[in-house]
N, C-alpha and C. Protein backbone atom coordinates (compact mmCIF):
# COMPACT_ATOMS: atom_id res chain seq x y z
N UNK A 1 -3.43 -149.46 4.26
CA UNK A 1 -3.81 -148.38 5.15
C UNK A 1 -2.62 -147.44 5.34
N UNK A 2 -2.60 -146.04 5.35
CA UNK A 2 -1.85 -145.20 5.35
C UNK A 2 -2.07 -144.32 6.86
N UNK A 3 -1.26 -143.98 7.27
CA UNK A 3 -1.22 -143.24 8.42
C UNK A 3 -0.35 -141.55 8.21
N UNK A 4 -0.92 -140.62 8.81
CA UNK A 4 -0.07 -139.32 9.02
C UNK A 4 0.92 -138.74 10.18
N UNK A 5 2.20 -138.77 9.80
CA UNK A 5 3.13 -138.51 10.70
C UNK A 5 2.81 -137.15 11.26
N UNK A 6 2.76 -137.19 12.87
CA UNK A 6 2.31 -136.02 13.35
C UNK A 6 3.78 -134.98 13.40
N UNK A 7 4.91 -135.39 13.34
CA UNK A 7 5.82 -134.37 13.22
C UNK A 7 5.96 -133.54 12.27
N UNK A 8 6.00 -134.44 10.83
CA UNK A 8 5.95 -133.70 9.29
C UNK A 8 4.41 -133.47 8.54
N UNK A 9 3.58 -134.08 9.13
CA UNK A 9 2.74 -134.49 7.92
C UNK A 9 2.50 -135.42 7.07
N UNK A 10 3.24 -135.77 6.46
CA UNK A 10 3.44 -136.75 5.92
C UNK A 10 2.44 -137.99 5.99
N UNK A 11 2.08 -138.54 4.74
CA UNK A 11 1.56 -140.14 4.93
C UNK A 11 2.61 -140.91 4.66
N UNK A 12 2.47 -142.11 5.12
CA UNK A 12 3.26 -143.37 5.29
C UNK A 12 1.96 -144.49 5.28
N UNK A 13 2.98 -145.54 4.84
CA UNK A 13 2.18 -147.00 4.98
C UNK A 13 2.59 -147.32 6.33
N UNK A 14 0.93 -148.02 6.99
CA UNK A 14 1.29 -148.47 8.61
C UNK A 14 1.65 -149.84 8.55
N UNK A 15 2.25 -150.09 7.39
CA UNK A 15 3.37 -151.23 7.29
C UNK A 15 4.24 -150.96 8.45
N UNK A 16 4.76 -149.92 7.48
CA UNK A 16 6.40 -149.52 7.83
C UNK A 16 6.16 -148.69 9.47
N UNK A 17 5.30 -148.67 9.83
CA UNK A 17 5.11 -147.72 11.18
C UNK A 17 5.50 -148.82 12.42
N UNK A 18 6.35 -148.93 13.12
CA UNK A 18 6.57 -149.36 14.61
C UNK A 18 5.28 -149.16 15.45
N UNK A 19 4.48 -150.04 16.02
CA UNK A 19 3.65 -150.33 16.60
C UNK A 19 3.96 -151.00 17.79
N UNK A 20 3.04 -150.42 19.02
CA UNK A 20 2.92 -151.11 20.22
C UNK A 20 2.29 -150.50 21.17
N UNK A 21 1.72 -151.82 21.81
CA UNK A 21 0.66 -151.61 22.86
C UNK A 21 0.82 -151.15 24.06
N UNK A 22 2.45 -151.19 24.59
CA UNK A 22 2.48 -150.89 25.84
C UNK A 22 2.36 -152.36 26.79
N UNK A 23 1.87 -153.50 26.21
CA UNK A 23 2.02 -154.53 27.18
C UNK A 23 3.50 -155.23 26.92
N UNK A 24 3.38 -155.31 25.60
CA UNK A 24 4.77 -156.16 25.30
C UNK A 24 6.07 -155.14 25.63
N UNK A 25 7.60 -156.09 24.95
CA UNK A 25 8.84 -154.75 25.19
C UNK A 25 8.82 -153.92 24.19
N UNK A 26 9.11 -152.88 24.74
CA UNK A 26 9.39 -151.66 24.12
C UNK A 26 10.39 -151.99 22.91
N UNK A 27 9.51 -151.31 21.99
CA UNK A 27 10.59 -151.49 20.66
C UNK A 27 11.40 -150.78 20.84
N UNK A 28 13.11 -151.43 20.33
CA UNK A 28 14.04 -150.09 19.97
C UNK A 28 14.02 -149.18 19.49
N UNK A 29 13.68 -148.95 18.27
CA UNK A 29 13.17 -147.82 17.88
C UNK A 29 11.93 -146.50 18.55
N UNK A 30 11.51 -147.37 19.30
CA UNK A 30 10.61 -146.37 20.26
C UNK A 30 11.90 -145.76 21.33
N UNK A 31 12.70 -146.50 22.16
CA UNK A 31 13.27 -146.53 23.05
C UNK A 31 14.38 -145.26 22.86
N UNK A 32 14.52 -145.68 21.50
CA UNK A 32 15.33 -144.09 21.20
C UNK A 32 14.66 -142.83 20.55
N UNK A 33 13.68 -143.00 20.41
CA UNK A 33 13.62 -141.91 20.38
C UNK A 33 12.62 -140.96 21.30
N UNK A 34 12.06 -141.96 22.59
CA UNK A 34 12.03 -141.52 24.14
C UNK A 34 13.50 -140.82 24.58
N UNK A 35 14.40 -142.18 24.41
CA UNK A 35 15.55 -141.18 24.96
C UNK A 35 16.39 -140.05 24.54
N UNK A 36 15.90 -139.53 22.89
CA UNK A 36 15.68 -138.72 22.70
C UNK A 36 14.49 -137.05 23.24
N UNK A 37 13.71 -137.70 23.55
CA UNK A 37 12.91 -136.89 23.78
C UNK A 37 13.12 -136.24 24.91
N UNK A 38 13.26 -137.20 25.84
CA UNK A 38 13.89 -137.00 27.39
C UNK A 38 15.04 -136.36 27.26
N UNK A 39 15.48 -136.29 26.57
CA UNK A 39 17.23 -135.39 27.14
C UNK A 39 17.11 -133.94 26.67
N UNK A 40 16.17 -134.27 25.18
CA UNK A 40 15.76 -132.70 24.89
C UNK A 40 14.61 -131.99 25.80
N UNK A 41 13.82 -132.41 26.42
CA UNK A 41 13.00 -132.28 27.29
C UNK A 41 13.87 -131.52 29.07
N UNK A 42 15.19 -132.71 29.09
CA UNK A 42 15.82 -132.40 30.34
C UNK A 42 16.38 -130.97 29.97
N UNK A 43 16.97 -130.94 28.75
CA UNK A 43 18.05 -129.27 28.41
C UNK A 43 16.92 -128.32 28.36
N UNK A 44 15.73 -128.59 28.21
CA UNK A 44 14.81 -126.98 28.02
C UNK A 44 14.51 -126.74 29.39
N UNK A 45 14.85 -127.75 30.50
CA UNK A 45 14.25 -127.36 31.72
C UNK A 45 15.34 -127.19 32.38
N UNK A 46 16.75 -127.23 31.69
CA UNK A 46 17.86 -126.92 32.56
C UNK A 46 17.95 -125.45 32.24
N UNK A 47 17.73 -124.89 30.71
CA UNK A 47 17.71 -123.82 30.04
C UNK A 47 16.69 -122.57 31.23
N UNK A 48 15.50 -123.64 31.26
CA UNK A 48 14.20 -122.36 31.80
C UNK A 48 15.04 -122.13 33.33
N UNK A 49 15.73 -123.20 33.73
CA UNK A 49 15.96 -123.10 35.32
C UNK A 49 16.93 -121.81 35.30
N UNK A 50 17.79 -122.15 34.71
CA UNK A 50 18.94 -120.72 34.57
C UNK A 50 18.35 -119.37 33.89
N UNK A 51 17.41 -119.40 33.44
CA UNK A 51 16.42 -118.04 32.82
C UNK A 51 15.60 -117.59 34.18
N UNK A 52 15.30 -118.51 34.75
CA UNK A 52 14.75 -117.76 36.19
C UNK A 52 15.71 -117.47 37.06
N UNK A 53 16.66 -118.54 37.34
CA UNK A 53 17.67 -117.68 38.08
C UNK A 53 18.11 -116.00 37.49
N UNK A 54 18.43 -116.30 36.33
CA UNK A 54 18.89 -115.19 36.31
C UNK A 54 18.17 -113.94 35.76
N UNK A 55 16.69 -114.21 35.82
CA UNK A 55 15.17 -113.34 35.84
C UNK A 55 15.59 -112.71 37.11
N UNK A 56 15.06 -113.50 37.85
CA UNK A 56 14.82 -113.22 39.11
C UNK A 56 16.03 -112.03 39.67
N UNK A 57 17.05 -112.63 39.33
CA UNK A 57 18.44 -111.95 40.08
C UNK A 57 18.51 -110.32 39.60
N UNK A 58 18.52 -110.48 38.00
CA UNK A 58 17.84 -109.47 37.17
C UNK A 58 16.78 -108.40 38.07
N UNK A 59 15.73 -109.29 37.73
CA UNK A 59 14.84 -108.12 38.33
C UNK A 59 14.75 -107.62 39.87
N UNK A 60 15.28 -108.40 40.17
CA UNK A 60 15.90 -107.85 42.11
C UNK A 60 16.66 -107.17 42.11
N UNK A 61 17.70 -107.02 41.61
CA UNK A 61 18.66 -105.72 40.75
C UNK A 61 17.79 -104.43 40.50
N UNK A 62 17.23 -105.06 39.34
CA UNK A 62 16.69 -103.65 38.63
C UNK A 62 15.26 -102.81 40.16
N UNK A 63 14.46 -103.45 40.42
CA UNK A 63 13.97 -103.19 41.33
C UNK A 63 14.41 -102.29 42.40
N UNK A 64 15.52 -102.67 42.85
CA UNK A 64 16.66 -102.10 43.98
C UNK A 64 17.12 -100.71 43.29
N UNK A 65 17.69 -100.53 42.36
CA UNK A 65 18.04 -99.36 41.67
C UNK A 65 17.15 -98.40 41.42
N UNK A 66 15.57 -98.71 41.01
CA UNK A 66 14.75 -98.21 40.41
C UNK A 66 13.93 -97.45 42.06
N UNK A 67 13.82 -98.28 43.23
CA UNK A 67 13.26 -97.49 44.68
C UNK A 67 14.62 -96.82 45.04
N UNK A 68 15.68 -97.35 45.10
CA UNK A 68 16.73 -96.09 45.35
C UNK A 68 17.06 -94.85 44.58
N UNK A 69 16.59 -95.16 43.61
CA UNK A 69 16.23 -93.73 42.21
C UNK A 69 15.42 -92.75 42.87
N UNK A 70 14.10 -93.51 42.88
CA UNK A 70 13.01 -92.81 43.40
C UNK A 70 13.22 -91.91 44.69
N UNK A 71 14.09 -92.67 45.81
CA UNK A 71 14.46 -92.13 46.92
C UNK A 71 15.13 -90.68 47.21
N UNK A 72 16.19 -91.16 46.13
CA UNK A 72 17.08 -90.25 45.80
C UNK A 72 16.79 -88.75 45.07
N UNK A 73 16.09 -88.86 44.11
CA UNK A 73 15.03 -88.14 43.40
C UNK A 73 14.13 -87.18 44.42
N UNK A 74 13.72 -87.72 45.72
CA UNK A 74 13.02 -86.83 45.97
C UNK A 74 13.89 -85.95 47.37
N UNK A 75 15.04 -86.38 47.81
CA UNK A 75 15.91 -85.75 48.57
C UNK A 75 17.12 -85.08 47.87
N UNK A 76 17.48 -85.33 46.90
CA UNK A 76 18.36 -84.84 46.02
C UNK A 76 18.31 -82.91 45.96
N UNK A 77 16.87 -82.19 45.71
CA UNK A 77 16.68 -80.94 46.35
C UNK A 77 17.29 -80.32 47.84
N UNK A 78 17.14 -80.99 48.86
CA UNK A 78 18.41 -81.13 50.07
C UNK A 78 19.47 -80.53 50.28
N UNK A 79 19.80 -81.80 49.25
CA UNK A 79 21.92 -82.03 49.42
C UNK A 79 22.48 -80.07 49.10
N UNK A 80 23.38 -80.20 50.23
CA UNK A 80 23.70 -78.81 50.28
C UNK A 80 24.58 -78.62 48.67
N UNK A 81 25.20 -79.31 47.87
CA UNK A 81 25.32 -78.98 46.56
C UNK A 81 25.16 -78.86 45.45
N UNK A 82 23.39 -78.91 46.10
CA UNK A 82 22.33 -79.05 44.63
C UNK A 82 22.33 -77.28 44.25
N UNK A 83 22.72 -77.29 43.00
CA UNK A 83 22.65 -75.68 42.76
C UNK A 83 21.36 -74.74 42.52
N UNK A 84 20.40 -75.33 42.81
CA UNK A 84 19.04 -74.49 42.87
C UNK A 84 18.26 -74.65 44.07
N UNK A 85 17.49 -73.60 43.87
CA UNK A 85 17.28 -73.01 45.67
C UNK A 85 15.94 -74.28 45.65
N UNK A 86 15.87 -74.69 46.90
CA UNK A 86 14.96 -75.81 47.34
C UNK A 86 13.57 -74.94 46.94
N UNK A 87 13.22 -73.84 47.47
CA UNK A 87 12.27 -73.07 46.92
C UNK A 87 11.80 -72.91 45.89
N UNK A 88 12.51 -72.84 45.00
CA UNK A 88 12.22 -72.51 43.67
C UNK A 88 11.48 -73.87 43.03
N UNK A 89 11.99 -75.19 43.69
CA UNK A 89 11.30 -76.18 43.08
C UNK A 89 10.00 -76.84 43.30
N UNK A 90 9.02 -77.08 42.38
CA UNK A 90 7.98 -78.05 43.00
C UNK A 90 7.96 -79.67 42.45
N UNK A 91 7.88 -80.33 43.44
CA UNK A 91 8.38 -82.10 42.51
C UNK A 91 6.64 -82.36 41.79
N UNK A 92 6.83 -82.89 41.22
CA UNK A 92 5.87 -83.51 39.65
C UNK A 92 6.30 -85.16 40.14
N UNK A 93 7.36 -85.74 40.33
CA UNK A 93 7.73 -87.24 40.28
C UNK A 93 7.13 -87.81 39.78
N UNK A 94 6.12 -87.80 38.54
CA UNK A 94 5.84 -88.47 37.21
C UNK A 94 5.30 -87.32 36.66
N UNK A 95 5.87 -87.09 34.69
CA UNK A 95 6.38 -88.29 34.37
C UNK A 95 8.02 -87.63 34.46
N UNK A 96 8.19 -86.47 34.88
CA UNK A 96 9.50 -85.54 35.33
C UNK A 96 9.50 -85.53 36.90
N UNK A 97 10.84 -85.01 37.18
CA UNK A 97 10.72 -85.22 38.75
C UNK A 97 10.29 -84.05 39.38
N UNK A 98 10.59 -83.06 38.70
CA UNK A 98 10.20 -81.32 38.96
C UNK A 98 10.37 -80.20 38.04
N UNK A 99 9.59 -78.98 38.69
CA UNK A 99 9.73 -78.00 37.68
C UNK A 99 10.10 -76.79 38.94
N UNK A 100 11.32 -76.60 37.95
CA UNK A 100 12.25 -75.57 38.60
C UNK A 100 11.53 -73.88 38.45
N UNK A 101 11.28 -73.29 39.00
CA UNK A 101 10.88 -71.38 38.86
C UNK A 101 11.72 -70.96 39.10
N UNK A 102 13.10 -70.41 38.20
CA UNK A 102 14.16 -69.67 38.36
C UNK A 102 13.77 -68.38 39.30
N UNK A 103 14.28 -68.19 40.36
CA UNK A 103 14.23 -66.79 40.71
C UNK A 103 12.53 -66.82 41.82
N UNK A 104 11.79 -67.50 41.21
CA UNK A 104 10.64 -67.55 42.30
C UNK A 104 11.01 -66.87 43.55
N UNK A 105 12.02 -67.62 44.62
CA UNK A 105 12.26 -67.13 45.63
C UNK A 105 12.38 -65.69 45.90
N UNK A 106 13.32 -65.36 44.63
CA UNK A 106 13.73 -63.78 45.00
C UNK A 106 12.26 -62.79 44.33
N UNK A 107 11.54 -63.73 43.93
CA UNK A 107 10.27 -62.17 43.05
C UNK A 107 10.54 -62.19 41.67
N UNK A 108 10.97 -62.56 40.83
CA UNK A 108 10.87 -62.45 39.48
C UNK A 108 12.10 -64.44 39.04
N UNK A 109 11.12 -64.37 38.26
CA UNK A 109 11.33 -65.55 37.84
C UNK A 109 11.68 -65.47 36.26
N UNK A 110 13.21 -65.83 36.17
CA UNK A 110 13.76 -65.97 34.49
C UNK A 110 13.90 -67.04 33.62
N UNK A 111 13.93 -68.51 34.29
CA UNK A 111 13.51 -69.22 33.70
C UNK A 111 12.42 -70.42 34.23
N UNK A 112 12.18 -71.03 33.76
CA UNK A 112 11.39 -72.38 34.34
C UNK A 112 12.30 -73.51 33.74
N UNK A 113 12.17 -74.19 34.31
CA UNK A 113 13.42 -75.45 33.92
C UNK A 113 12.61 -76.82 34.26
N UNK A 114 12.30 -78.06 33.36
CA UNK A 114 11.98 -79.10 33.95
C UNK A 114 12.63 -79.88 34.02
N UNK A 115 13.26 -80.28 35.12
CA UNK A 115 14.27 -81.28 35.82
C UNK A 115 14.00 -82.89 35.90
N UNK A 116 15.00 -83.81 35.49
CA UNK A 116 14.84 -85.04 35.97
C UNK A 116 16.17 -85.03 36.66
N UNK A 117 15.81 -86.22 37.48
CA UNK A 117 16.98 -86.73 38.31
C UNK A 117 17.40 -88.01 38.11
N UNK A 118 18.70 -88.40 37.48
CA UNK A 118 18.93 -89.74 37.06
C UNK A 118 20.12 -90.24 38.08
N UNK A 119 20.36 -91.22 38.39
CA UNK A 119 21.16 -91.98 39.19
C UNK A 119 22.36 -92.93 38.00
N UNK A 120 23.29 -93.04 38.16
CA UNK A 120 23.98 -94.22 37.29
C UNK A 120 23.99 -93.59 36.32
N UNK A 121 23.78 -95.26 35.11
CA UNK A 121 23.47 -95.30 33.85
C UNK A 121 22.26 -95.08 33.37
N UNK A 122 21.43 -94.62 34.56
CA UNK A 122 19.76 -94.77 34.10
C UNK A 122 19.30 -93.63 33.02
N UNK A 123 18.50 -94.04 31.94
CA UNK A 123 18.25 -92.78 31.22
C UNK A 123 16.47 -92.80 31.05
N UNK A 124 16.33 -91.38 30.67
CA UNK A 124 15.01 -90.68 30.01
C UNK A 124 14.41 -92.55 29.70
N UNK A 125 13.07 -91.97 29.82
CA UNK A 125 12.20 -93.11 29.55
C UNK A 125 11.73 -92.43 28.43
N UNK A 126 10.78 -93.14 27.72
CA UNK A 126 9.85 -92.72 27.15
C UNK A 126 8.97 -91.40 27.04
N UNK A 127 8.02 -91.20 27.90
CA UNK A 127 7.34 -90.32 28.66
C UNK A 127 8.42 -89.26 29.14
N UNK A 128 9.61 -89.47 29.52
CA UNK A 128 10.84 -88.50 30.19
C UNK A 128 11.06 -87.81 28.40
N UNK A 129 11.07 -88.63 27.63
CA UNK A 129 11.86 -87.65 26.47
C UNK A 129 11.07 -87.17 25.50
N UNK A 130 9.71 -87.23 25.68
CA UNK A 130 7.94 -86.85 24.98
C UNK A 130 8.37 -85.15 25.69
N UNK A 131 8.31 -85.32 27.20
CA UNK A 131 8.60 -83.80 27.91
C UNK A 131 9.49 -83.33 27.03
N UNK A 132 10.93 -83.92 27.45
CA UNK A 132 12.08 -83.12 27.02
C UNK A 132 11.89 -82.56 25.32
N UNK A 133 11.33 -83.78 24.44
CA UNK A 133 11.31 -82.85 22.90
C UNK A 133 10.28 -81.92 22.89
N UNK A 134 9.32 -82.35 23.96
CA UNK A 134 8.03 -81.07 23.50
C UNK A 134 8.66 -79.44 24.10
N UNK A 135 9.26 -79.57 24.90
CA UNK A 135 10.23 -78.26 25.81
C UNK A 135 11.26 -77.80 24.56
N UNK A 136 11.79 -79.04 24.37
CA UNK A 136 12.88 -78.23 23.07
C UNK A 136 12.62 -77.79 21.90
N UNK A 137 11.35 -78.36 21.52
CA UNK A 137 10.72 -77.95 20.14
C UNK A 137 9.34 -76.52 20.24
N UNK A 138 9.71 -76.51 21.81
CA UNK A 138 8.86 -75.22 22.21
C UNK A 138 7.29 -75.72 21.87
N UNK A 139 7.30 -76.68 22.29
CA UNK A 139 5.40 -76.65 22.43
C UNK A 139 5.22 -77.33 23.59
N UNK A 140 5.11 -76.03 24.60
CA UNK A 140 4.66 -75.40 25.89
C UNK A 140 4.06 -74.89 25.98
N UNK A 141 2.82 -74.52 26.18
CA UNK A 141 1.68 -73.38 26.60
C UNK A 141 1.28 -72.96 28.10
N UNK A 142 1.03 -72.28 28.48
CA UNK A 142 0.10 -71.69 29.35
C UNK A 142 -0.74 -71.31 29.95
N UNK A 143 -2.05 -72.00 30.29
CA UNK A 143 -3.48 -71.75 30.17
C UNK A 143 -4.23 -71.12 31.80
N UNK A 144 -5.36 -70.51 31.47
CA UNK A 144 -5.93 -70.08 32.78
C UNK A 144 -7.29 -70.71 32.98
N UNK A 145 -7.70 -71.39 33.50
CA UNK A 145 -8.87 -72.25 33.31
C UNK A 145 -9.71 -71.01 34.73
């Protein structure tokens, strides 16, 4: 009678196979390679434990940065050394933060400008740099519905 090793595949004669019922002692050969199993078993759950710690810590971070972005983003128009007139802007805050009307205030308007506001190291997303190449490659339109 031949048996298939569930690790490789493999057939073998269930000669040669270590057998037991569980009533009698544990064969050595079983015994190690339980205590094999168990220690590799213990390191993947010491592994996952430190992947959530440092998930978690991670994304409590990133979280924190990302509502103080947002915050910032929409008072940033304000701050007395923002160089465009609070007027001139209207906020969008997705998937840009605003669109600037040069000159609006005063009656003639020379440029339009679409503004993001980044904090840090934070950069253009996705969707942030779809705007920015379609603006630089000039496909902008204008429509009157």
């Amino acid at each position: 009678m031949n048996a298939e090793c569930t690790q490789c595949g493999e057939e073998f004669p269930l000669s040669k196979a270590v057998l037991f019922d569980g009533i009698g002692a544990f064969p050595e050969t079983a015994k190690l390679m339980r205590d094999q199993m168990t220690n590799d078993l213990n390191l993947r759950i010491e592994d996952l434990r430190k992947r959530k710690i440092s998930a978690g810590t991670g994304a409590e971070k990133k979280a924190i940065e990302v509502g103080l972005g947002k915050i910032i983003e929409k008072i940033v128009p304000a701050h007395k050394d923002f160089a465009t007139q609070i007027c001139d802007c209207r906020p969008l805050f997705e998937p840009i933060d605003m669109v600037v009307f040069n000159g609006l205030s005063r009656g003639a308007i020379k440029t339009i400008t679409f503004m993001e506001i980044k904090t840090g190291k934070s950069k253009l997303n996705a969707h942030q740099k779809a705007v920015k190449d379609a603006v630089t490659n000039h496909r902008v339109d204008f429509k009157v519905v």
